[in-house]
Protein backbone atom coordinates (compact mmCIF):
# COMPACT_ATOMS: atom_id res chain seq x y z
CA UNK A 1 64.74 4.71 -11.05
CA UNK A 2 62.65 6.10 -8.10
CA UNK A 3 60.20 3.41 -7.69
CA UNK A 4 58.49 5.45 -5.33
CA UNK A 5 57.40 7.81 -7.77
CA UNK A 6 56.25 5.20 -10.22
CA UNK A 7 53.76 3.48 -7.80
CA UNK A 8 52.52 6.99 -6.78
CA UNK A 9 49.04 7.27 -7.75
CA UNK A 10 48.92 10.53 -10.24
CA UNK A 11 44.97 10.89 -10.42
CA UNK A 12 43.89 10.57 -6.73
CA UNK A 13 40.47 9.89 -6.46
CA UNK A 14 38.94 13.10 -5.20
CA UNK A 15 37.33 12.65 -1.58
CA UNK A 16 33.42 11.76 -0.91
CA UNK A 17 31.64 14.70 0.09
CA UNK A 18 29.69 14.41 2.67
CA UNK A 19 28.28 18.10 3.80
CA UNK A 20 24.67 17.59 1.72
CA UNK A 21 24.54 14.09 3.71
CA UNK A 22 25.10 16.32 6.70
CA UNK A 23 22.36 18.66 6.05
CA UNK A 24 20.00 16.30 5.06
CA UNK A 25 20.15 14.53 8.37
CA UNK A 26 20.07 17.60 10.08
CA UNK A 27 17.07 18.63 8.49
CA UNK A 28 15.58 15.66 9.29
CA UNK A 29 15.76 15.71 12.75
CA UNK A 30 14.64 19.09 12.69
CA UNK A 31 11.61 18.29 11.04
CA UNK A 32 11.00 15.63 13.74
CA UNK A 33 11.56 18.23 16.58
CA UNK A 34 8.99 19.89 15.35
CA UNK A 35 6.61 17.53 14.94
CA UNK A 36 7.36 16.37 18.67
CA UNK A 37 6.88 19.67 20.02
CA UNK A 38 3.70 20.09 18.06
CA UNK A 39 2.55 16.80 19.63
CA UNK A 40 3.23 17.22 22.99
CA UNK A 41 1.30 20.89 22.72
CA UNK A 42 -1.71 18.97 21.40
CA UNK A 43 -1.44 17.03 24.36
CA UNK A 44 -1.00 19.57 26.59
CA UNK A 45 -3.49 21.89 24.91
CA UNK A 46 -6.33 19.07 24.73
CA UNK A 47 -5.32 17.46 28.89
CA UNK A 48 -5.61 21.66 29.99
CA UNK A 49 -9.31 21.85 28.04
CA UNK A 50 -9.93 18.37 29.76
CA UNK A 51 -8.96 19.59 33.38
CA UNK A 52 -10.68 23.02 32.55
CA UNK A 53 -14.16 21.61 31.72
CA UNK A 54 -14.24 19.06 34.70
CA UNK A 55 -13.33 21.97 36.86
CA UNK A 56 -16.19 23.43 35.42
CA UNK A 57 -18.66 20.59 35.89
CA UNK A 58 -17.75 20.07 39.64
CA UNK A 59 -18.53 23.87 40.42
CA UNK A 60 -22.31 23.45 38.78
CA UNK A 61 -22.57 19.71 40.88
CA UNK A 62 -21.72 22.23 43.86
CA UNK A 63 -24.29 24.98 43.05
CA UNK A 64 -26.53 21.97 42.85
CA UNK A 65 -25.98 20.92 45.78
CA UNK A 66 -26.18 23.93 47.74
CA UNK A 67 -29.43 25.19 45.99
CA UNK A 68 -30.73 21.35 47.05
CA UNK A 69 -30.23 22.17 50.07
CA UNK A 70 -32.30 25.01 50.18
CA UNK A 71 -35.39 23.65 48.50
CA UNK A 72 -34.72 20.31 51.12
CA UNK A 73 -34.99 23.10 54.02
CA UNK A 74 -38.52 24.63 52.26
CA UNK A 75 -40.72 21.95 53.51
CA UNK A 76 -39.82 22.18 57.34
CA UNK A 77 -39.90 25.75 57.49
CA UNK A 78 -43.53 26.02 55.46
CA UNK A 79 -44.86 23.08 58.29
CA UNK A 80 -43.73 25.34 61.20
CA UNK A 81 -44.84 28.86 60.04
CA UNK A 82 -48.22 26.67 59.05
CA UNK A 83 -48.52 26.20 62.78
CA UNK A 84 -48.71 29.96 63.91
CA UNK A 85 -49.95 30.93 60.43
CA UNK A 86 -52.99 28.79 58.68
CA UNK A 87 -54.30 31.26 56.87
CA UNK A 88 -50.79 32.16 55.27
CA UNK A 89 -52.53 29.75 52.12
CA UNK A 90 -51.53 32.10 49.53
CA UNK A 91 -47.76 32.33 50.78
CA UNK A 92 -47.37 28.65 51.00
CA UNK A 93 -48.66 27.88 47.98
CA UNK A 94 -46.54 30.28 46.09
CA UNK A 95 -43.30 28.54 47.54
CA UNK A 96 -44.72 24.99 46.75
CA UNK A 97 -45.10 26.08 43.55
CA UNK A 98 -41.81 27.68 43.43
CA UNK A 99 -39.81 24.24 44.87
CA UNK A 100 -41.94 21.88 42.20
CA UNK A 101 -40.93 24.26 39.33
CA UNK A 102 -37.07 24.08 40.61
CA UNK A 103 -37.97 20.31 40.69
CA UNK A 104 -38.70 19.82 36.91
CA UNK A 105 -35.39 21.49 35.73
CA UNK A 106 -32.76 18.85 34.86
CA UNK A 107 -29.37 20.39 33.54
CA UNK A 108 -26.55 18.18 32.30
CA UNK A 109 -23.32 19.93 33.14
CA UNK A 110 -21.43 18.44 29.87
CA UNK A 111 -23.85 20.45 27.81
CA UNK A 112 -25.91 22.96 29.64
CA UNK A 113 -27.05 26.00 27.11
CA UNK A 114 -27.60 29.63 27.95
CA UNK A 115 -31.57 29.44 27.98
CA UNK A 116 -31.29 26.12 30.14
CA UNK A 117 -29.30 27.72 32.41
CA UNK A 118 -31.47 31.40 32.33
CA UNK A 119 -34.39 29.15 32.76
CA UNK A 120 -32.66 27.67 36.01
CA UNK A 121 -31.55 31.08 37.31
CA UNK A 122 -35.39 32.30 36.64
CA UNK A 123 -36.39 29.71 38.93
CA UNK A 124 -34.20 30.07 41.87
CA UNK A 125 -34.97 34.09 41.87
CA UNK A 126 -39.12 32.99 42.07
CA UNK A 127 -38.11 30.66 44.82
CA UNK A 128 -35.87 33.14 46.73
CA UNK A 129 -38.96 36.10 46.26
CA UNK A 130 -41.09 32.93 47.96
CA UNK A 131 -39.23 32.44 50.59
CA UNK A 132 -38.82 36.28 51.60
CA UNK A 133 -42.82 36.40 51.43
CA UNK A 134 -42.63 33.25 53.94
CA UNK A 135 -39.66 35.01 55.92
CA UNK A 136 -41.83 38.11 56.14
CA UNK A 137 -45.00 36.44 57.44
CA UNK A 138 -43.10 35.88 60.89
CA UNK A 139 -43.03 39.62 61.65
CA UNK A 140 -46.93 39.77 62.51
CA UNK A 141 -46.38 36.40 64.67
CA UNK A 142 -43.81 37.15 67.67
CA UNK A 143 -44.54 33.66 68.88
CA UNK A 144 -43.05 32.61 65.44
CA UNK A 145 -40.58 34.04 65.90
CA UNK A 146 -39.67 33.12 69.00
CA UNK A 147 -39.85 29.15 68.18
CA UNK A 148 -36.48 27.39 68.31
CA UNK A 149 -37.37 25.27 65.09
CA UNK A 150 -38.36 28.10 63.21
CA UNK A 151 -34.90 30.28 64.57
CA UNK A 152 -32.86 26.77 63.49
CA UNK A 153 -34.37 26.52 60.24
CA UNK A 154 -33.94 30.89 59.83
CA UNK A 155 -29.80 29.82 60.64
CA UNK A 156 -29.95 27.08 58.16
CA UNK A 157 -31.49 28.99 55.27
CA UNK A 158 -29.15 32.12 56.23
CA UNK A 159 -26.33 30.11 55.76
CA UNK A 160 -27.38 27.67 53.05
CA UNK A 161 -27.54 31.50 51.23
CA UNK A 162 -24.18 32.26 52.08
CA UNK A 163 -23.17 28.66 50.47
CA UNK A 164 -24.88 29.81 47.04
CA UNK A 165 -23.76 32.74 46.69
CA UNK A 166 -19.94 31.10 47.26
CA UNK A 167 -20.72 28.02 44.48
CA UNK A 168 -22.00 30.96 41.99
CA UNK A 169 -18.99 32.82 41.78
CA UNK A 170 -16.98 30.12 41.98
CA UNK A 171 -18.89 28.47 38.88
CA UNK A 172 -19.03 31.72 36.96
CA UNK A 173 -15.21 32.08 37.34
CA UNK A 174 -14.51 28.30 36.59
CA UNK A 175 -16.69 29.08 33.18
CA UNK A 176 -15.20 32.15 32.40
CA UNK A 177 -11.58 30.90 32.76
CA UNK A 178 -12.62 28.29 30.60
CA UNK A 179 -14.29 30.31 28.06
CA UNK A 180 -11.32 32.05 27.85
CA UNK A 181 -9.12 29.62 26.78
CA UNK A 182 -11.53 27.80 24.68
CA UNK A 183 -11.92 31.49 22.40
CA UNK A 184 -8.44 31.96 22.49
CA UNK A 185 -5.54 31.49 19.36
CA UNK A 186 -4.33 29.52 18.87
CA UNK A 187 -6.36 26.62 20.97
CA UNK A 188 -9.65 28.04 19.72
CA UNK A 189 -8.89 25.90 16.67
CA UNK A 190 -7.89 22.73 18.47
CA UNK A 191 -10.97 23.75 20.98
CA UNK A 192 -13.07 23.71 17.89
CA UNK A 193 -11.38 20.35 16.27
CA UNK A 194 -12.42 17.63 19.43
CA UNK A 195 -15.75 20.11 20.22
CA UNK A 196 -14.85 22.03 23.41
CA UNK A 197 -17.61 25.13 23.40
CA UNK A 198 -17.77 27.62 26.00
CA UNK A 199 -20.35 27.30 29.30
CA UNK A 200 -22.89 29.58 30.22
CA UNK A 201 -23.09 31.61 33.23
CA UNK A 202 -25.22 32.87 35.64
CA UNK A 203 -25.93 36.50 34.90
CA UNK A 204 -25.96 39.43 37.47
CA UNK A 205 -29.61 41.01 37.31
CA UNK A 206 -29.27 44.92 37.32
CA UNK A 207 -25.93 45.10 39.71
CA UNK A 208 -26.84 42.40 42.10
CA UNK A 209 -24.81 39.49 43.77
CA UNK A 210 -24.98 36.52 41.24
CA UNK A 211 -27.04 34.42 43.39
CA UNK A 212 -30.14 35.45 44.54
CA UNK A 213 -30.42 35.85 48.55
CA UNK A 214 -33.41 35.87 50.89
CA UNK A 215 -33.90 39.29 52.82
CA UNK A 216 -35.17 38.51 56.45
CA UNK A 217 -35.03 41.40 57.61
């Protein structure tokens, strides 16, 4: 007898399949892929808005500063045109005015609004129309204009101008990069999810530079 044959197994059991185990894993780790890469574009998305807005905020602590400097300038130059001009009452009081007026507007960077900021801008163009008035008032004084104070003070103020205009554009270009990418799809809605809303800007009045200047000629 063929033994062989008799301990042969004639119903094999069949063998385990394991392609739906497969898949199932597979899917798995797709479906964590995903959610990784969704993850790290929140991260991304929300660290960009972060960078964006801080950019923002250091541009407006510049035009600050710069417009500071200007009104810090106003007193000196009023006391020296005071000394060749006393009667000049009405000029100097219009650019006290102007500097106090500057002096009452506080703006928070973090959430500045469009009238705040108009309001602001309103302000600065009263004080630069001031200062051209006071500018102006040297042309009927030569010896005015020939006093080394009042030339240093001219060179600061020219310059101090120059400095404005610069943090301006810079902060309207921070804000409208910004603004961009806060409106944008798809990170409008994650904008709109941890409250990222778009800056303000200073507005060009009728074609002009976006920061007011002082004419002395």
């Amino acid at each position: 007898m063929n033994t062989l044959g008799n301990n042969a197994n004639p119903n094999p059991a069949p063998q385990q399949q394991s392609a739906p185990a497969s898949r199932g894993g597979m899917s798995k780790w797709l479906i964590i892929g995903a959610v990784g890469i969704f993850v790290m574009w929140c991260i991304s998305s929300y660290n960009g808005l972060v960078a964006q807005e801080e950019d923002v905020e250091k541009y407006w602590a510049n035009v600050e500063a710069q417009y500071d400097r200007r009104a810090n300038l106003v007193p000196n130059l009023v006391n020296v045109v005071k000394g060749y001009a006393k009667h000049e009452e009405k000029v100097f009081t219009e650019v006290t005015e102007a500097r106090t007026k500057i002096g009452q507007i506080n703006i928070n960077a973090e959430n500045m609004t469009d009238e705040q900021l108009e309001k602001f801008q309103k302000a600065q163009e009263q004080m630069s129309g001031a200062l051209s008035k006071l500018m102006a008032v040297s042309e009927a004084y030569p010896e005015l204009k020939a006093n080394q104070n009042f030339l240093d003070l001219q060179s600061q103020l020219e310059g101090t101008e120059n400095r404005i205009t610069k943090a301006v554009t810079d902060f309207n270009e921070g804000a409208q990069e910004y603004n961009t990418k806060v409106r944008r799809f798809p990170t409008n809605i994650f904008a709109g999810m941890f409250g990222f809303k778009t800056k303000p800007h200073f507005k060009a009045k009728e074609g002009a530079e976006n920061a007011p200047t002082v004419n002395f000629d």
